[in-house]
C-alpha atoms as a PDB file:
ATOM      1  CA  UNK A   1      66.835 -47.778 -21.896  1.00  0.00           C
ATOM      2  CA  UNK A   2      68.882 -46.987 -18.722  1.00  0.00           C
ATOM      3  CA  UNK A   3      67.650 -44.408 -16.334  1.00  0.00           C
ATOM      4  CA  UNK A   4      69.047 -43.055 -13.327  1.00  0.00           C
ATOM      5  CA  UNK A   5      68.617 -44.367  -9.720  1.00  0.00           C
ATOM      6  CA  UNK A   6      67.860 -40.646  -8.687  1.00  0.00           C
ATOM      7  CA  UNK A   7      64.871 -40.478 -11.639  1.00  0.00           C
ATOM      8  CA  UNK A   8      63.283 -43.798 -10.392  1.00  0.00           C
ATOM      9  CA  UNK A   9      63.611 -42.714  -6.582  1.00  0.00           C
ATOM     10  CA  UNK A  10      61.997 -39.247  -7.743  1.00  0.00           C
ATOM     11  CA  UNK A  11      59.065 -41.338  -9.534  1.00  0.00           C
ATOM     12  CA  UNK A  12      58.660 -43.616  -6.751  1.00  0.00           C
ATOM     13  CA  UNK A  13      58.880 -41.067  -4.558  1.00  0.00           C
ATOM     14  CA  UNK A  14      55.774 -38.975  -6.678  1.00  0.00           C
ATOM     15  CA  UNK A  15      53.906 -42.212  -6.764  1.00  0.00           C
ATOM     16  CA  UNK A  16      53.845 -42.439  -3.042  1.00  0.00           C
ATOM     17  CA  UNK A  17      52.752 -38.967  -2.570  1.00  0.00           C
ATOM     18  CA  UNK A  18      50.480 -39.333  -5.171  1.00  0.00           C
ATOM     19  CA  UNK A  19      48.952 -42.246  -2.975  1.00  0.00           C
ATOM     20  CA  UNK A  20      48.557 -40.887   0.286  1.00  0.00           C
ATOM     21  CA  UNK A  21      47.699 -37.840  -0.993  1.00  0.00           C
ATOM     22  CA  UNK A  22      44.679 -39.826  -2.437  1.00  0.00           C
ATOM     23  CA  UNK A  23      44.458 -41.324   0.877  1.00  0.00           C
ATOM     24  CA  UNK A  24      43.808 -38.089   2.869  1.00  0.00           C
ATOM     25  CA  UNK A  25      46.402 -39.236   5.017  1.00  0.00           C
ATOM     26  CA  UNK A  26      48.938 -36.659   6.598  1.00  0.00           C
ATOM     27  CA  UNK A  27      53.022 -37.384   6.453  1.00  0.00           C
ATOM     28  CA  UNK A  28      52.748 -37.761   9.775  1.00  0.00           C
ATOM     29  CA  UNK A  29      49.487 -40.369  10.080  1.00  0.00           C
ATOM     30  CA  UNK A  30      51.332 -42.408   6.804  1.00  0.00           C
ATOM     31  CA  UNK A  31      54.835 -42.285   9.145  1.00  0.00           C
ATOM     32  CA  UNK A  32      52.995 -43.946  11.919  1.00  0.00           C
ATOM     33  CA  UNK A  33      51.282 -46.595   9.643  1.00  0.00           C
ATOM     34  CA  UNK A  34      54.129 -46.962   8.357  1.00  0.00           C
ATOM     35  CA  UNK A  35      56.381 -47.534  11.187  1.00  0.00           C
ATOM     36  CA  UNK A  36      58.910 -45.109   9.803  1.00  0.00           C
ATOM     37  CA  UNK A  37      60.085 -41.281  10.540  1.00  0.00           C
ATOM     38  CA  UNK A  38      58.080 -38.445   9.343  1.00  0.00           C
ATOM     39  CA  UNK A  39      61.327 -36.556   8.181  1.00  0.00           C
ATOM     40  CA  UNK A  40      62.094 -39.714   6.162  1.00  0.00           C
ATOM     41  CA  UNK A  41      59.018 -39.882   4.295  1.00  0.00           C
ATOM     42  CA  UNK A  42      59.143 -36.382   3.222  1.00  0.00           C
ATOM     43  CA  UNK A  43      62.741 -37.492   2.013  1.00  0.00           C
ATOM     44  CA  UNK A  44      61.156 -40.345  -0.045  1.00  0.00           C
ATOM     45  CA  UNK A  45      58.401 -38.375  -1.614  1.00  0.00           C
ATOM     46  CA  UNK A  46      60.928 -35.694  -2.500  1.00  0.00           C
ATOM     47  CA  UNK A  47      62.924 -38.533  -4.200  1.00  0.00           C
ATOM     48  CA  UNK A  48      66.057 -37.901  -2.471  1.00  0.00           C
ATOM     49  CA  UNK A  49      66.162 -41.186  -1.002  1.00  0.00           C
ATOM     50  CA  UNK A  50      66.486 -44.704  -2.489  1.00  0.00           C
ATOM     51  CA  UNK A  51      64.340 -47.543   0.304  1.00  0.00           C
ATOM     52  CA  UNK A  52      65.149 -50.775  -0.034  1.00  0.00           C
ATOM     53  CA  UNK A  53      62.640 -53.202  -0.990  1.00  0.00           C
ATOM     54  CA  UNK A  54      61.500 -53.631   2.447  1.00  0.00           C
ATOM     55  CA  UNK A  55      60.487 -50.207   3.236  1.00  0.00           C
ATOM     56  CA  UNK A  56      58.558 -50.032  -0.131  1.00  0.00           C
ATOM     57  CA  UNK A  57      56.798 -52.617   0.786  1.00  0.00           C
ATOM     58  CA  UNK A  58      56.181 -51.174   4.469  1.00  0.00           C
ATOM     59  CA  UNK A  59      54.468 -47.859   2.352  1.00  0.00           C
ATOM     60  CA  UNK A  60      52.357 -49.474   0.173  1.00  0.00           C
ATOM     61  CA  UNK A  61      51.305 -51.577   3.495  1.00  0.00           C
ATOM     62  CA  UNK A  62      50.467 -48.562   4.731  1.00  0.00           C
ATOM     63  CA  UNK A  63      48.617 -46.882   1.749  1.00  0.00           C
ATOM     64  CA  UNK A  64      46.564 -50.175   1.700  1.00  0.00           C
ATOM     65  CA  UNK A  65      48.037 -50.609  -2.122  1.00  0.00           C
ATOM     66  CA  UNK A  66      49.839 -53.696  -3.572  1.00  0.00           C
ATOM     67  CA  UNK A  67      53.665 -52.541  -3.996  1.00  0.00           C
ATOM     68  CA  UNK A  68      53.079 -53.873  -7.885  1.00  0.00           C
ATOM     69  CA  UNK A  69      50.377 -50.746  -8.372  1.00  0.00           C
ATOM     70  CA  UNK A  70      53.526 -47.870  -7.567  1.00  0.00           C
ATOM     71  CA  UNK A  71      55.609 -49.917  -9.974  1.00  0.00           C
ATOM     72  CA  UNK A  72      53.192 -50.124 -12.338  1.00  0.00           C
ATOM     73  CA  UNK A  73      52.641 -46.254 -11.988  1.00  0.00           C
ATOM     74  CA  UNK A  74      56.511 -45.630 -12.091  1.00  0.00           C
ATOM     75  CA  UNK A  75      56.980 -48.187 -15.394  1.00  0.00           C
ATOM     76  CA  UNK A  76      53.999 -46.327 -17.113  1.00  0.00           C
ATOM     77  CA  UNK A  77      55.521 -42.810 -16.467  1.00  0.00           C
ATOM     78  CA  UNK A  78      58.751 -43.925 -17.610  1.00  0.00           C
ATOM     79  CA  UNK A  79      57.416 -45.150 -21.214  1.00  0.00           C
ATOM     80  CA  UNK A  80      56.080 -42.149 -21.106  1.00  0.00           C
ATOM     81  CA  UNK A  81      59.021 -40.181 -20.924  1.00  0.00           C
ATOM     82  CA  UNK A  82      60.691 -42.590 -23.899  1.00  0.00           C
ATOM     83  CA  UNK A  83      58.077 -41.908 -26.661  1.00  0.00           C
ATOM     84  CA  UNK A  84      58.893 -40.187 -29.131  1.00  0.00           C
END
């Protein structure tokens, strides 16, 4: 099944969240770690933003996760959403 770009970025976007929230790590400590913007993680976690493969890579860097845990999380939520 096809789903939107914008439903993905929203999952991935929960996942990260999800993550550092797990982390006790502020948006603005994760930013730093990060390397990126504080303004442009909250973007990410809201999903309004697609990141390229790079800067999902940088996050889960930063969350001290492998990048394949958040897709795992994303692919399970999306079979999720397919069942019947």
């Amino acid at each position: 099944m096809l789903f939107r770009m914008s439903k993905i970025a929203e999952l991935f976007g929960a996942a990260v969240r999800r993550h550092r929230e797990r982390s006790k790590l502020s948006q603005e400590d994760f930013a730093d770690r990060a390397g990126i913007h504080r303004t442009y993680v909250s973007s990410i976690e809201l999903g309004k933003v697609q990141v390229s493969i790079g800067v999902a890579y940088q996050l889960a860097v930063a969350l001290g996760v492998p990048l394949s845990s958040i897709w795992k999380e994303i692919e399970t939520r999306l079979s999720d959403e397919t069942l019947p």
